[in-house]
Protein backbone atom coordinates (compact mmCIF):
# COMPACT_ATOMS: atom_id res chain seq x y z
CA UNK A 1 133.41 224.51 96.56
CA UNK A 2 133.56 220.82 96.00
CA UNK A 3 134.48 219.92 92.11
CA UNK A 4 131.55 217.25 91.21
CA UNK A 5 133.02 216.35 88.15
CA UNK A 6 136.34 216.02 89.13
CA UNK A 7 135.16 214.05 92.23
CA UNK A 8 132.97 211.75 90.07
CA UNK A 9 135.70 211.13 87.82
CA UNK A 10 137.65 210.38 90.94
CA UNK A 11 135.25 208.08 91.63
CA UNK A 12 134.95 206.03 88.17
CA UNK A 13 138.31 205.36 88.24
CA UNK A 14 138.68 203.92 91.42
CA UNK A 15 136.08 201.96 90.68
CA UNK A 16 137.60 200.69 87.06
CA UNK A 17 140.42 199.70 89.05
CA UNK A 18 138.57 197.64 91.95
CA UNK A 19 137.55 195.64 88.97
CA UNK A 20 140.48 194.94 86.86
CA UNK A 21 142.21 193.78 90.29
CA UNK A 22 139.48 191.68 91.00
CA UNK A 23 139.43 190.45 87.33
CA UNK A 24 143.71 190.15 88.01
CA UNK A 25 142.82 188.45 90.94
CA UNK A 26 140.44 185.65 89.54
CA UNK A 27 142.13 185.18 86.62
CA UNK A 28 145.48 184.48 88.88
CA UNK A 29 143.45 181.79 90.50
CA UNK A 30 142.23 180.23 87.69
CA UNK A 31 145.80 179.88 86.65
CA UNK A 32 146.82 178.42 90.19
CA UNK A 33 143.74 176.12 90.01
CA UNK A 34 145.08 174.86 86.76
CA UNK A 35 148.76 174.38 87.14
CA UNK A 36 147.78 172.24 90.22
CA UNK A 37 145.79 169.76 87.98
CA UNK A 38 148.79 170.12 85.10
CA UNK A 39 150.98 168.59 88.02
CA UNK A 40 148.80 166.20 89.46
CA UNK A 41 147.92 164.87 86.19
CA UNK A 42 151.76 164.45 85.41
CA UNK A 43 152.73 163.12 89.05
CA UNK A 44 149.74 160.68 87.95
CA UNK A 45 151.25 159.36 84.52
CA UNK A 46 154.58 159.33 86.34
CA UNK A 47 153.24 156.97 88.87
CA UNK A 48 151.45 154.78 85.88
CA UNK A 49 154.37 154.14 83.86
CA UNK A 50 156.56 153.57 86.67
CA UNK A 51 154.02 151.23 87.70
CA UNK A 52 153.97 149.47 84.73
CA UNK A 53 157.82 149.26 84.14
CA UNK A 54 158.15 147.63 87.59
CA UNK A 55 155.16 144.91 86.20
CA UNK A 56 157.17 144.22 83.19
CA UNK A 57 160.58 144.31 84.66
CA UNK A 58 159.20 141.65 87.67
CA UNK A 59 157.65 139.38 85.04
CA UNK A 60 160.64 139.32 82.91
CA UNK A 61 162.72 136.42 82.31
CA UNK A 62 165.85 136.66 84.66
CA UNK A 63 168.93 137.11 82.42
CA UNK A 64 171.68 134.00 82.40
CA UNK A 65 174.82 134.92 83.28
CA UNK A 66 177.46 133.36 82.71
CA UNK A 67 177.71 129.25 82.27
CA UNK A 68 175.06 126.79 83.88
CA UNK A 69 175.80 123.91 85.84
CA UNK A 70 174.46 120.42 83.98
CA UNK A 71 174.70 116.76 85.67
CA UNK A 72 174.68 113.72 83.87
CA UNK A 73 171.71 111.37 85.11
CA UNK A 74 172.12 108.13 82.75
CA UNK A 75 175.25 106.17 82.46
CA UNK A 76 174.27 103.27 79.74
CA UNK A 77 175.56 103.06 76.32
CA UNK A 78 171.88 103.10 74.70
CA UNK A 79 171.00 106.04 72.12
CA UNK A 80 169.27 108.38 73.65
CA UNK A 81 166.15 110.11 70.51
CA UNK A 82 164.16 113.41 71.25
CA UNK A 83 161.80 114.10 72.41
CA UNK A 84 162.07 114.19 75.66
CA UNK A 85 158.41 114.43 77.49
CA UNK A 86 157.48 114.35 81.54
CA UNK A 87 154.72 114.32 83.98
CA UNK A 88 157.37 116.19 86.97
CA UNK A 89 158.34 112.84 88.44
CA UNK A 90 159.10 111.06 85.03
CA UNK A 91 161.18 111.44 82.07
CA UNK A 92 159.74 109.60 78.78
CA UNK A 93 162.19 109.01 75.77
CA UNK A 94 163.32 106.99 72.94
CA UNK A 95 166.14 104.72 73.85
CA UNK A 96 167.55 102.32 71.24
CA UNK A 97 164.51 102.51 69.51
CA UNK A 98 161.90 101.72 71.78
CA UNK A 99 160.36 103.82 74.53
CA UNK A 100 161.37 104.34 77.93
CA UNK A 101 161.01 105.75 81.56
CA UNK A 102 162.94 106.74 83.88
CA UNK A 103 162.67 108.91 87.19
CA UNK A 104 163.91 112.85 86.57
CA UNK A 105 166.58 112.47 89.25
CA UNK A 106 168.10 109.53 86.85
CA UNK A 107 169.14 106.18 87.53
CA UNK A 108 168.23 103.10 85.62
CA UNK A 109 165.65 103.07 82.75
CA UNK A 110 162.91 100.73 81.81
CA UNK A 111 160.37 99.83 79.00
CA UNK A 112 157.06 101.69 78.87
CA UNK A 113 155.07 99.56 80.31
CA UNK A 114 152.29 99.75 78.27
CA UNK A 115 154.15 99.96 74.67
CA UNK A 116 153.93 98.48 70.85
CA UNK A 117 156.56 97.33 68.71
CA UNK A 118 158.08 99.82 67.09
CA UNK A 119 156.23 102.84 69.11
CA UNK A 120 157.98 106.11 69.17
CA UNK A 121 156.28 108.69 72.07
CA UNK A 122 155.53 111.99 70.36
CA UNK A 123 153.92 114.27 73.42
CA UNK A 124 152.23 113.85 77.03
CA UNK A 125 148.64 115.04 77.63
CA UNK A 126 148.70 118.34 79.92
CA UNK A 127 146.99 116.16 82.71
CA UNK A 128 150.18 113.94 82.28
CA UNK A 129 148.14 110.80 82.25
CA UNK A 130 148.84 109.61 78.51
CA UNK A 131 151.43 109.13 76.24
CA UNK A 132 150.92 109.96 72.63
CA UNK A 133 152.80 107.62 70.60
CA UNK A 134 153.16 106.66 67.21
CA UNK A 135 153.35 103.47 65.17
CA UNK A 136 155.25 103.25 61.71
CA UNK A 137 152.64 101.95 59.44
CA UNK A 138 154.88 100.17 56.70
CA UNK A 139 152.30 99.75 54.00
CA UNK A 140 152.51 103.78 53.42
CA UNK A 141 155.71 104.33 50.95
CA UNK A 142 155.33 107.97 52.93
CA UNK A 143 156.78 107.25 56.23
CA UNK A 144 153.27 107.74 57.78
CA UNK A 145 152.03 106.08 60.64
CA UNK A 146 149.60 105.46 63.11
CA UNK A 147 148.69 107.66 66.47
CA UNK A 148 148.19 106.09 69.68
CA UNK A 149 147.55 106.64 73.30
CA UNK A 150 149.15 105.09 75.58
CA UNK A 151 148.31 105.24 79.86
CA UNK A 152 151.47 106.07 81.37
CA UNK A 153 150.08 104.03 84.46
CA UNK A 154 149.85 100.96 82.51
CA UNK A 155 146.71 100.04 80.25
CA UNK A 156 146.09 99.04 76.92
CA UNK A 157 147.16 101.59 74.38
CA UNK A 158 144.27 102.98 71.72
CA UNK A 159 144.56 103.98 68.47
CA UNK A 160 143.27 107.72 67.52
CA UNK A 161 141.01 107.14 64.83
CA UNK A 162 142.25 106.79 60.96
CA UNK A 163 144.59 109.13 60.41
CA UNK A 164 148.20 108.73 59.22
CA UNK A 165 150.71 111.56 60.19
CA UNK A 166 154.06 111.91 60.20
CA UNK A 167 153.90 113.92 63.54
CA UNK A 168 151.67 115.40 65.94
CA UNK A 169 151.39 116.64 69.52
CA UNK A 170 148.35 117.90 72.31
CA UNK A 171 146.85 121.64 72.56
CA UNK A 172 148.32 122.73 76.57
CA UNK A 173 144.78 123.09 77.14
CA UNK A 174 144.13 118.87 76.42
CA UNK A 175 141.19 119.88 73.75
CA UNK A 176 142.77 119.47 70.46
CA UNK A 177 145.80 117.48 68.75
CA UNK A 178 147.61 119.05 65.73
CA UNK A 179 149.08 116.39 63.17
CA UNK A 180 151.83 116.95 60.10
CA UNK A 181 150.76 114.62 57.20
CA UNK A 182 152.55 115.55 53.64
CA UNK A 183 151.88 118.96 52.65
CA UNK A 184 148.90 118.94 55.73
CA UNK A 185 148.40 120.79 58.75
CA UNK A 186 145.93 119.33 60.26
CA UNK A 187 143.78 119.25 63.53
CA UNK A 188 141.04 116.88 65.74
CA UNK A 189 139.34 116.52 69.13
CA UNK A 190 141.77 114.98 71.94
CA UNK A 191 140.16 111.59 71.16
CA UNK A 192 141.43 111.73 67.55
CA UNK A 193 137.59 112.77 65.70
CA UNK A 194 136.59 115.00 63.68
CA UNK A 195 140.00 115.38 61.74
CA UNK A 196 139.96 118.28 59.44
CA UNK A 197 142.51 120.30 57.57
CA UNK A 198 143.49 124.08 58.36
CA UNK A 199 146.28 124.07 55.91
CA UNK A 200 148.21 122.98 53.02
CA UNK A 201 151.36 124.25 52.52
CA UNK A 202 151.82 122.59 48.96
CA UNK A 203 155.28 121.08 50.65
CA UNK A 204 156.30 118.84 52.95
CA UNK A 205 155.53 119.52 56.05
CA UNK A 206 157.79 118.20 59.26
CA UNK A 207 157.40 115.95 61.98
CA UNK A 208 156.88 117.99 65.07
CA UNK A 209 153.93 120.70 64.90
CA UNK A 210 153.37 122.30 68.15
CA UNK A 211 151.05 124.64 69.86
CA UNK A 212 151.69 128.33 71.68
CA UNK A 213 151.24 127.60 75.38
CA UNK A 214 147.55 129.64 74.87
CA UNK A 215 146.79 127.19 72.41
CA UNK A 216 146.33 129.78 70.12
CA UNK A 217 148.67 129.34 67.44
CA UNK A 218 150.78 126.74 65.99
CA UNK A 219 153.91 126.64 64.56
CA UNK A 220 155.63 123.48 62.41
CA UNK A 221 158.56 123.13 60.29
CA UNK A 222 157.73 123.28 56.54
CA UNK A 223 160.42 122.37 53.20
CA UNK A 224 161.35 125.01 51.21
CA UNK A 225 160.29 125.57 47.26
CA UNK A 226 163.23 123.40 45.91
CA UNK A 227 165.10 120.58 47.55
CA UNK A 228 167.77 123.19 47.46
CA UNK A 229 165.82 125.59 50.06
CA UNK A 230 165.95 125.26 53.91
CA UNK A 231 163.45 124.30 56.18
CA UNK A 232 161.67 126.97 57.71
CA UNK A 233 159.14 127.75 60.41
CA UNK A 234 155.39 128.92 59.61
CA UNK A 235 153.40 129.34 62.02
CA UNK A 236 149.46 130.20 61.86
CA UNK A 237 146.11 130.01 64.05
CA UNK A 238 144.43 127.27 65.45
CA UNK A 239 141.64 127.49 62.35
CA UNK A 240 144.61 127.72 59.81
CA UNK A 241 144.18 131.58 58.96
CA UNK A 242 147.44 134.01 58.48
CA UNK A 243 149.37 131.41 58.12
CA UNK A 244 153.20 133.11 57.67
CA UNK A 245 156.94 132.34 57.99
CA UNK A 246 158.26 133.30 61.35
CA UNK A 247 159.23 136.92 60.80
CA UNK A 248 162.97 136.76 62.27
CA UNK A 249 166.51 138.20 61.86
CA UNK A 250 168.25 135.64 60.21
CA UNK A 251 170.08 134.34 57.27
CA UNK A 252 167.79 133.08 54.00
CA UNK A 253 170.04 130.10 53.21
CA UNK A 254 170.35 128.89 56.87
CA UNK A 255 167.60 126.13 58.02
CA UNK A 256 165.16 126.28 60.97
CA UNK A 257 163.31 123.47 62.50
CA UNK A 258 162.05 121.58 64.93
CA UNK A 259 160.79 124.25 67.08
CA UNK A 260 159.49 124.17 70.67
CA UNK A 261 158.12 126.89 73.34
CA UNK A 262 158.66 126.55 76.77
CA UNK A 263 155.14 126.05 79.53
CA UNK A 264 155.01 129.66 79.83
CA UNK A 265 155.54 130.90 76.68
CA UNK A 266 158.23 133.12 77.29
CA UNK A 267 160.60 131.22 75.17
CA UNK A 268 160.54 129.64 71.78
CA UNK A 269 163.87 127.26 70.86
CA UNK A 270 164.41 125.98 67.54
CA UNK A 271 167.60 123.82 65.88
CA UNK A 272 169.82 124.88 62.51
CA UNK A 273 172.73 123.98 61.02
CA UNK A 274 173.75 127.66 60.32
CA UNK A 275 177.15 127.17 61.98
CA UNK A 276 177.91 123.82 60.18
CA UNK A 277 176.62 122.17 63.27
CA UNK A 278 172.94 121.22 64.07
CA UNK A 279 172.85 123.95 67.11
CA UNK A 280 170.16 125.32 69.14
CA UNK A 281 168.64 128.94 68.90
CA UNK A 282 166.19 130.68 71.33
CA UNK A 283 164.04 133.05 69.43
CA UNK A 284 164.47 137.01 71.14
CA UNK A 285 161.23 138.71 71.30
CA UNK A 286 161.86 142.67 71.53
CA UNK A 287 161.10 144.19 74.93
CA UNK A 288 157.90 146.35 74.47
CA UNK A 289 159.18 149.77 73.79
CA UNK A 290 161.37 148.46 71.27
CA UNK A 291 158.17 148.21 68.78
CA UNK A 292 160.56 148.57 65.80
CA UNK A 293 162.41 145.89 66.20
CA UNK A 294 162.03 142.34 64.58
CA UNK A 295 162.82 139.19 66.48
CA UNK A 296 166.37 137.75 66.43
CA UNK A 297 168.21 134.63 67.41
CA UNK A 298 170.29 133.29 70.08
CA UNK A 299 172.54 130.68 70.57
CA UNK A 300 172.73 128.71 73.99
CA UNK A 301 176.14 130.65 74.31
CA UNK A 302 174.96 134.03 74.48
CA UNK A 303 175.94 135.12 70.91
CA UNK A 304 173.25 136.69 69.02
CA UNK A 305 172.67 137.96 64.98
């Protein structure tokens, strides 16, 4: 005789375990179906910041190595007086005094041709088609003087409205000029209107104020507390908010000034006496996954802080 429990227990528990392999079975998959998206969402960030370290590495600054090559391109005994401006096919300077031209592959140099007595040139205009110079007015017991344009293809120069200043110099993008004037930052239109002040620094505040290549920011060169302290650079908005001394490695007692960034803003140079000379310095921004880091110095000879 046929055992009908037994044989339905034989039965249940084949059928229990048809399920929990099935169950095995689809949970396995679920697992397989998962670890393939784990990977390919890996291989995927892989690819991304490899990506993106090949964009940064690409766009970086070549490093210098070793010593560059210079060439001398005037021979006359004449003073040569920063700063030096250009349009690509001339250089613009101060020589002896008054201002000058002269092609960028040197040879001789000659007057501006469209210059005042006692001008000094100050900046070019990004579309390289003025000059803006400056005129000692010697009525002001400041130093202060006047702001002019000058056509670098010959014209009469203008004056830029009513403003004394002891320096100033264009926005990259030609909309705005930035002027020193005592303890003033100040800024105006490109045709010298609608002057207003974005800062005082309640000190005396540099020749020399320039713009970041975005003309975003500007930075100028600003006295220190006592006559004791160094000069140091600030630099701040256009509008005059956060204004703040340039957060860098370097000594307290050792001067900064007269900064300038290069076109592309991937540089920013500045002079100091640190040494006991009046050197140069190239400001070192951090690469971008050193985050922690504050900016340090340079010196044209590869020694750093």
């Amino acid at each position: 005789m046929v055992d009908l429990r037994r044989l339905k227990r034989t039965q249940l528990s084949t059928s229990e375990t048809v399920a929990k392999m099935k169950a095995v079975d689809s949970g396995s998959g679920w697992l397989r179906r998962k670890s393939v998206w784990i990977t390919a969402i890996a291989a995927v960030a892989v690819l991304g910041f490899l990506a993106i370290a090949l964009i940064v590495a690409l766009n970086s600054p070549a490093p210098v190595l070793g010593q560059l090559d210079s060439q001398q391109i005037t021979f006359s005994n004449d003073f040569k007086d920063a700063p030096i401006v250009t349009d690509g096919s001339r250089l613009y300077f101060q020589s002896d005094g008054r201002p000058v031209e002269m092609s960028i592959k040197g040879g001789p140099t000659a007057p501006v041709r469209a210059s005042l007595s006692g001008m000094s040139i100050f900046d070019i205009s990004p579309d390289a088609s003025e000059l803006l110079a400056w005129q000692q007015d010697f009525n002001d017991e400041s130093g202060r003087g006047w702001l002019w344009t000058v056509p670098v293809l010959g014209g009469a120069p203008r004056r830029l409205g009513n403003q004394l200043a002891r320096g100033a110099s264009w926005s990259p993008d030609g909309r705005l000029i930035v002027y020193a004037d005592l303890n003033s930052v100040l800024v105006s239109d490109s045709k010298g209107s609608n002057v207003k002040q974005i800062w005082d620094a309640r000190r005396k505040v540099s020749n020399g104020p320039r713009f970041s290549p975005d003309s975003r920011r500007i930075r100028v060169t600003v006295a220190g507390n006592t006559l004791s302290d160094p000069t140091k650079i600030w630099e701040m908005n256009v509008d005059g908010s956060n204004p703040h001394q340039l957060v860098l490695s370097w000594p307290d007692d050792a001067d900064q000034q007269n900064g300038e960034w290069t076109p592309d803003g991937e540089h920013f140079f500045f002079s100091s006496s640190r040494e006991g000379l009046n050197g140069l310095y190239e400001v070192i921004q951090p690469r971008w996954f050193e985050f922690w880091k504050k900016n340090h110095s340079r010196a044209p000879d590869g020694g750093a802080d």
